[in-house]
C-alpha atoms as a PDB file:
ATOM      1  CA  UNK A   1     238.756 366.554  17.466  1.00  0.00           C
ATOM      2  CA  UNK A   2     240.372 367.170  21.054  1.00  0.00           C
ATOM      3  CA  UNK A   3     241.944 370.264  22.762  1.00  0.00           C
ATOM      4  CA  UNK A   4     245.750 369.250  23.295  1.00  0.00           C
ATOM      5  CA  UNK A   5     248.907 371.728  23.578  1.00  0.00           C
ATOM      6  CA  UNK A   6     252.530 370.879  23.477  1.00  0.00           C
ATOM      7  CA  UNK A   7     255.302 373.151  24.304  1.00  0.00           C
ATOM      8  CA  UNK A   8     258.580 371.151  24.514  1.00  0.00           C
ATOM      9  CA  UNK A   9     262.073 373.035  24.629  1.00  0.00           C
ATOM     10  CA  UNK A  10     265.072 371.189  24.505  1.00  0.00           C
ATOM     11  CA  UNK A  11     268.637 372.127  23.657  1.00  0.00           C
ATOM     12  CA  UNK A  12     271.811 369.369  23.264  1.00  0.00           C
ATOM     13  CA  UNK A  13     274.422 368.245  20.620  1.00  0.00           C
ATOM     14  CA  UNK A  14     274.836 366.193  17.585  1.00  0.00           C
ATOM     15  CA  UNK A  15     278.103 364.131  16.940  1.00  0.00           C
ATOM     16  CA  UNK A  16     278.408 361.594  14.268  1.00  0.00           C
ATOM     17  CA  UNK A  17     274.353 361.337  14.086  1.00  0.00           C
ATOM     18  CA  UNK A  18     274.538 360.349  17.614  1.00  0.00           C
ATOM     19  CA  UNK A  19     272.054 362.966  19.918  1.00  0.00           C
ATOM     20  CA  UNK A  20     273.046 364.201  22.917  1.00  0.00           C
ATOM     21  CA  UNK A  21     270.473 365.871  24.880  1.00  0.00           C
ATOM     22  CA  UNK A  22     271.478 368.576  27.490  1.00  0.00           C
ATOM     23  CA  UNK A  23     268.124 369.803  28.837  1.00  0.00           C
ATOM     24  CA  UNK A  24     264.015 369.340  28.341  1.00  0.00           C
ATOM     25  CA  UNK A  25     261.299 371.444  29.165  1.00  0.00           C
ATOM     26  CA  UNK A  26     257.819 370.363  28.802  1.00  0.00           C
ATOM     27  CA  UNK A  27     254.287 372.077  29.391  1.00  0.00           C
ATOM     28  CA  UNK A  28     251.740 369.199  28.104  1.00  0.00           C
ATOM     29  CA  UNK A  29     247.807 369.284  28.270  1.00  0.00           C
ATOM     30  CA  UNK A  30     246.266 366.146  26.336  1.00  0.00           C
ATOM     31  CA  UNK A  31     242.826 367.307  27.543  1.00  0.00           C
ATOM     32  CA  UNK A  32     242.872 364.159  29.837  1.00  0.00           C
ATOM     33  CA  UNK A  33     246.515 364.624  31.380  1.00  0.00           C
ATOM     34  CA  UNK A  34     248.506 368.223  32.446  1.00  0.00           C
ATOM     35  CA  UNK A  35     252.271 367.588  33.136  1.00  0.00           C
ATOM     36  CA  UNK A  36     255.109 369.684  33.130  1.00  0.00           C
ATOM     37  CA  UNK A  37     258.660 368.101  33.302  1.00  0.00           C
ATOM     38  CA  UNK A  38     262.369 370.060  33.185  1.00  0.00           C
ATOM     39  CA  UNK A  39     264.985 367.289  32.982  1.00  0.00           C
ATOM     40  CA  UNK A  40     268.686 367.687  33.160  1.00  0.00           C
ATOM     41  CA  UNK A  41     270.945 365.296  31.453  1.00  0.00           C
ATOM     42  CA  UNK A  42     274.963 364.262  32.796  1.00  0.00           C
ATOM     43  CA  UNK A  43     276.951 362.033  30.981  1.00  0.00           C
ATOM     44  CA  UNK A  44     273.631 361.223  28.976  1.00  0.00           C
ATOM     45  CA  UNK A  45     271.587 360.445  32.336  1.00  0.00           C
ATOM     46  CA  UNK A  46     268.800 362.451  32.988  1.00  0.00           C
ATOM     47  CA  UNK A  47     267.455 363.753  36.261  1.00  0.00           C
ATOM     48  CA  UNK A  48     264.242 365.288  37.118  1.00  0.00           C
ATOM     49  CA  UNK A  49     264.691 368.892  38.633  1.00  0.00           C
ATOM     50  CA  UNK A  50     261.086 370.074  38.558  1.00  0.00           C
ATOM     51  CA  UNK A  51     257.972 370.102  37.076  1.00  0.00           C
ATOM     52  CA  UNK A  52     254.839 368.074  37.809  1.00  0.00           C
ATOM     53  CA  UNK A  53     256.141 364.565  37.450  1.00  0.00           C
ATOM     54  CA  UNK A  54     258.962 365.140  40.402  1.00  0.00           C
ATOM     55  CA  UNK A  55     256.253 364.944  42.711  1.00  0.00           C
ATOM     56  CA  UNK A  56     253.731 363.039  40.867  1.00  0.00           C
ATOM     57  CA  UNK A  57     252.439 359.885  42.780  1.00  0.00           C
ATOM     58  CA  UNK A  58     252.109 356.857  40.605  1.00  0.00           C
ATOM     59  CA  UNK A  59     248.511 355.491  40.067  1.00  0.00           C
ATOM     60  CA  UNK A  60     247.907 352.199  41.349  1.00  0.00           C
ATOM     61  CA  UNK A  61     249.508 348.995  39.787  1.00  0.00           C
ATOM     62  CA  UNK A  62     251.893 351.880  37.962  1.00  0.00           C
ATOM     63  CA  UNK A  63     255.466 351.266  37.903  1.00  0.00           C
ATOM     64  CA  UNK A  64     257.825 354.176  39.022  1.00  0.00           C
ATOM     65  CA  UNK A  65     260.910 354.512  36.769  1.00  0.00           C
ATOM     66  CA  UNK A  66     264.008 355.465  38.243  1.00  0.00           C
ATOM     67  CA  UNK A  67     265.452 358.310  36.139  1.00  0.00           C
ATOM     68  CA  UNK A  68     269.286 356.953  37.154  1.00  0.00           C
ATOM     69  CA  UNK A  69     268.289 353.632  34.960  1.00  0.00           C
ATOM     70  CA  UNK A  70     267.370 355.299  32.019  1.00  0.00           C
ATOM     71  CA  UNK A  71     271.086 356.419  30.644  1.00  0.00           C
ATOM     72  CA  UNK A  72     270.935 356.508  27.183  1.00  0.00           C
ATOM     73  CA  UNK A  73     267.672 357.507  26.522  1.00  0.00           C
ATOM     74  CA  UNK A  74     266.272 360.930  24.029  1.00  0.00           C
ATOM     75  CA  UNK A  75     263.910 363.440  25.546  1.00  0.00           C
ATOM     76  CA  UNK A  76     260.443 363.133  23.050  1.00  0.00           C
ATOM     77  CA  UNK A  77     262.000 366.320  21.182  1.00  0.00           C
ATOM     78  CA  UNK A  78     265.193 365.145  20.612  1.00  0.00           C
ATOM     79  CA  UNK A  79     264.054 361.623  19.521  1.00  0.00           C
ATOM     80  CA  UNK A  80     261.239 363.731  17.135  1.00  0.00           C
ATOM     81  CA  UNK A  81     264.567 365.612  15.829  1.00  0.00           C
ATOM     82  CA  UNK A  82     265.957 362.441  15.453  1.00  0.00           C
ATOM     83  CA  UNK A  83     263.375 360.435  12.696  1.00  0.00           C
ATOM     84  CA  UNK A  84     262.209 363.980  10.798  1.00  0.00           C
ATOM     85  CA  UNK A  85     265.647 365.781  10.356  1.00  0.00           C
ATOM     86  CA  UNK A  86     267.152 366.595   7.141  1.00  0.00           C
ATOM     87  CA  UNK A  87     269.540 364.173   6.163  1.00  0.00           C
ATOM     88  CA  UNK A  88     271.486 362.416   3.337  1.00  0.00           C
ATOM     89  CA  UNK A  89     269.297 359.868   1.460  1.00  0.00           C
ATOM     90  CA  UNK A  90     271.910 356.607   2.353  1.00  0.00           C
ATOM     91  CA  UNK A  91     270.949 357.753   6.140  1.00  0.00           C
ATOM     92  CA  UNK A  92     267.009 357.880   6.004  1.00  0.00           C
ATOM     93  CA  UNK A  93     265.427 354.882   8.038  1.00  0.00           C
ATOM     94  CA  UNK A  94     267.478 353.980  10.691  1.00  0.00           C
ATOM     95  CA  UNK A  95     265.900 355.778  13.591  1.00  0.00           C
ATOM     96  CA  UNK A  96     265.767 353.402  16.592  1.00  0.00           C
ATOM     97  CA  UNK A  97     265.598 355.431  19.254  1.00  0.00           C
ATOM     98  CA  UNK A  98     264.312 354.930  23.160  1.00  0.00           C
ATOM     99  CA  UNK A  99     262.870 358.040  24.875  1.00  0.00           C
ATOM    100  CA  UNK A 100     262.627 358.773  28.839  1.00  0.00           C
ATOM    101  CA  UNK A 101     259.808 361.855  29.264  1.00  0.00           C
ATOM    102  CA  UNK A 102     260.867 362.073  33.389  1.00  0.00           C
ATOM    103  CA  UNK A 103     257.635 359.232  33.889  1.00  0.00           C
ATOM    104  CA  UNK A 104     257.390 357.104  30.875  1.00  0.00           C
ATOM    105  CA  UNK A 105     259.678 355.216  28.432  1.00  0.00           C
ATOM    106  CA  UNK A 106     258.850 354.356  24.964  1.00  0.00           C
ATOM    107  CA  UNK A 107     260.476 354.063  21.723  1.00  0.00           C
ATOM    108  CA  UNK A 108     260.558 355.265  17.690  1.00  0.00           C
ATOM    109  CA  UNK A 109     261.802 352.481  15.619  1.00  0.00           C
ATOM    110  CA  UNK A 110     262.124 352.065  11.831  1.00  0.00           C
ATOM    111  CA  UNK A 111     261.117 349.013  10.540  1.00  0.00           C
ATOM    112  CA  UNK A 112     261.174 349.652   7.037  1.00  0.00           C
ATOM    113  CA  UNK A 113     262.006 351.784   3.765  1.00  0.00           C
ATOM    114  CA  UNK A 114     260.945 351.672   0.439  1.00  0.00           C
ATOM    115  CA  UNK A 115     262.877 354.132  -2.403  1.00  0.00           C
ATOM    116  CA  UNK A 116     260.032 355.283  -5.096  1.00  0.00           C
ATOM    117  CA  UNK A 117     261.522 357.388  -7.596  1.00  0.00           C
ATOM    118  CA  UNK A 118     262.855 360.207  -5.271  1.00  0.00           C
ATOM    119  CA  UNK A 119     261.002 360.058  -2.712  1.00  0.00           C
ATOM    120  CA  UNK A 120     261.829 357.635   0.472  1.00  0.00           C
ATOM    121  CA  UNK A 121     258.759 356.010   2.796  1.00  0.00           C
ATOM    122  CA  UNK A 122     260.063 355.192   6.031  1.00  0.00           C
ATOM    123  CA  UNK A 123     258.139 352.683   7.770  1.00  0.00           C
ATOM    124  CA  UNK A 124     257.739 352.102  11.623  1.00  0.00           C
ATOM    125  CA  UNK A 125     256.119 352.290  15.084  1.00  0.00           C
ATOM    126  CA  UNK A 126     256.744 354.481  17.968  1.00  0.00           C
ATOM    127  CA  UNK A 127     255.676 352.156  21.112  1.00  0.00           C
ATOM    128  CA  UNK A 128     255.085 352.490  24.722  1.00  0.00           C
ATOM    129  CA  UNK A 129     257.342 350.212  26.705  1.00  0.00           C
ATOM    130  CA  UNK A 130     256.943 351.493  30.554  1.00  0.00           C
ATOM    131  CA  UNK A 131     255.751 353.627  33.150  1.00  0.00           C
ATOM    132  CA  UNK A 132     252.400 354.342  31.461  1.00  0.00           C
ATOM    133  CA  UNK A 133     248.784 353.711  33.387  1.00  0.00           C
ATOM    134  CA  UNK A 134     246.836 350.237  32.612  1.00  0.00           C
ATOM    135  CA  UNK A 135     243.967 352.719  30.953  1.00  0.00           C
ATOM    136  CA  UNK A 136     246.836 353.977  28.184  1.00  0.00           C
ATOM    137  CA  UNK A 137     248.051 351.059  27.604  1.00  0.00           C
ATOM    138  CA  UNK A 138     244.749 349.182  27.168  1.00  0.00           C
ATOM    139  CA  UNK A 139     243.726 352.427  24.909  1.00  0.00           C
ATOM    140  CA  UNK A 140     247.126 351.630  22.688  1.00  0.00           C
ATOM    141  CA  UNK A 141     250.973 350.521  23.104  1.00  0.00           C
ATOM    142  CA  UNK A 142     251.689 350.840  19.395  1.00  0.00           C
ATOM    143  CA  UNK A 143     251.631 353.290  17.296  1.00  0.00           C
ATOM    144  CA  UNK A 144     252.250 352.738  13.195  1.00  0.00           C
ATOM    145  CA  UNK A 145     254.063 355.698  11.293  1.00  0.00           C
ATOM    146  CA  UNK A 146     255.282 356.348   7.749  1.00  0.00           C
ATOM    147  CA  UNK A 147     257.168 359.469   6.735  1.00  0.00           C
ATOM    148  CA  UNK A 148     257.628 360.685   3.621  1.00  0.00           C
ATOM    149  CA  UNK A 149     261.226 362.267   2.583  1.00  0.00           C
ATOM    150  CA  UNK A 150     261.572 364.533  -0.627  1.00  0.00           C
ATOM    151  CA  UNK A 151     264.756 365.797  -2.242  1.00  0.00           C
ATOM    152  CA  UNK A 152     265.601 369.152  -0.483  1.00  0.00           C
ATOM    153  CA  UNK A 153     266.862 372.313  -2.134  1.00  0.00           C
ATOM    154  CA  UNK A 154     270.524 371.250  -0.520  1.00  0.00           C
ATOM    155  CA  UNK A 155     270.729 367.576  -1.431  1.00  0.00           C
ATOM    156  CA  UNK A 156     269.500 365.981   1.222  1.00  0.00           C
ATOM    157  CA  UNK A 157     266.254 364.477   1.770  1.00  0.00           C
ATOM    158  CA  UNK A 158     263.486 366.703   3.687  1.00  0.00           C
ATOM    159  CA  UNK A 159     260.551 365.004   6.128  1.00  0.00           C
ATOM    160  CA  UNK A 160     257.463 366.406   4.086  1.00  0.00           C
ATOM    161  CA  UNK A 161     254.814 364.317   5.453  1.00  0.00           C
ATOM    162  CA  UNK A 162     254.234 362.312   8.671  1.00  0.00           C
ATOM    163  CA  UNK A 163     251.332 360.018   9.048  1.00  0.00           C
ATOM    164  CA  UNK A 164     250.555 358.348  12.145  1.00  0.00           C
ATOM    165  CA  UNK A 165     247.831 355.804  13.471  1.00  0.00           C
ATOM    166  CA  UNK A 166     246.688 357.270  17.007  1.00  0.00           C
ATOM    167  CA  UNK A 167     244.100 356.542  19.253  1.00  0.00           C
ATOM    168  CA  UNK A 168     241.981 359.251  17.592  1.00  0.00           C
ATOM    169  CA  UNK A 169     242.262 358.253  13.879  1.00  0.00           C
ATOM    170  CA  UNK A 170     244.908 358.867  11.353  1.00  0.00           C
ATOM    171  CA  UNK A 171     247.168 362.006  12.175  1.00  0.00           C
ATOM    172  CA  UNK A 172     249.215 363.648   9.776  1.00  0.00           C
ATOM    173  CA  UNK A 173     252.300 366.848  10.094  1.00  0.00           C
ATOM    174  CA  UNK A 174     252.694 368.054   6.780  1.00  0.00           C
ATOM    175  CA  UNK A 175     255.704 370.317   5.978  1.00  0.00           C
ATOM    176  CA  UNK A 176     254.980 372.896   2.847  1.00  0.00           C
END
């Protein structure tokens, strides 16, 4: 096991099942990385207004990504709110989703669903893409996920369990 803590805020809107992020807040300690990040979104750009990584300089052979570029884009909460919330069961499995953190981009995608009885396996990989050091991405650039959907008590279809291949071993979020 590792020490880690994660304490992500983040408030927007949904339209349509589209995600509109508003603001981000992050306090991260992996046990090999600290970073705090508050990001700011306009017209779905975001811009770094404090935190760690507005002044962080890049580690050698690192590329620097230019928040401007990244339009479009989820904060990691927002895109985690986008593959586990409770949805109708025709919707399940079409996350595909890019996500700007204020240093690094990546990306949840569905790949896959398969319907067994009532329950729904979703099927996918959330990947690094840029802005990460050599060291993570020789560690790991993806990352295979399934999640598990149950009928809810309001007729639509719950995240109850999320398994993920890390860098650790197999990692699971279980909702009871």
């Amino acid at each position: 096991m590792t020490r880690a803590s994660f304490d992500l805020k983040s408030r927007g809107r949904v339209t349509d099942s589209r995600f509109i992020p508003q603001r981000y807040d992050e306090q991260i300690d992996t046990g090999s990385r600290q970073s705090t990040a508050q990001l700011r979104y306009s017209g779905g750009v975001p811009r770094i207004t404090g935190g760690t990584l507005a002044s962080a300089e890049p580690d050698p052979g690192e590329t620097t990504l230019d928040p401007a570029r990244e339009g479009g884009t989820l904060d990691p909460l927002t895109a985690m709110f986008a593959a586990l919330h409770d949805q109708p069961r025709a919707a399940l499995c079409q996350t595909d989703v890019v996500i700007f953190d204020g240093a690094r981009r990546s990306a949840i995608r569905t790949t896959a669903r398969s319907d067994i009885g009532d329950e729904v396996i979703c099927t996918g990989a959330y990947t690094r893409l840029a802005g990460f050091s050599a060291s993570e991405l020789k560690r790991q650039t993806v990352y295979p996920y399934t999640i598990r959907f149950v009928p809810g008590g309001d007729g639509r279809m719950q995240a109850r369990q999320l398994t993920v291949r890390s860098t650790y071993g197999k990692a699971e979020l279980l909702r009871r």
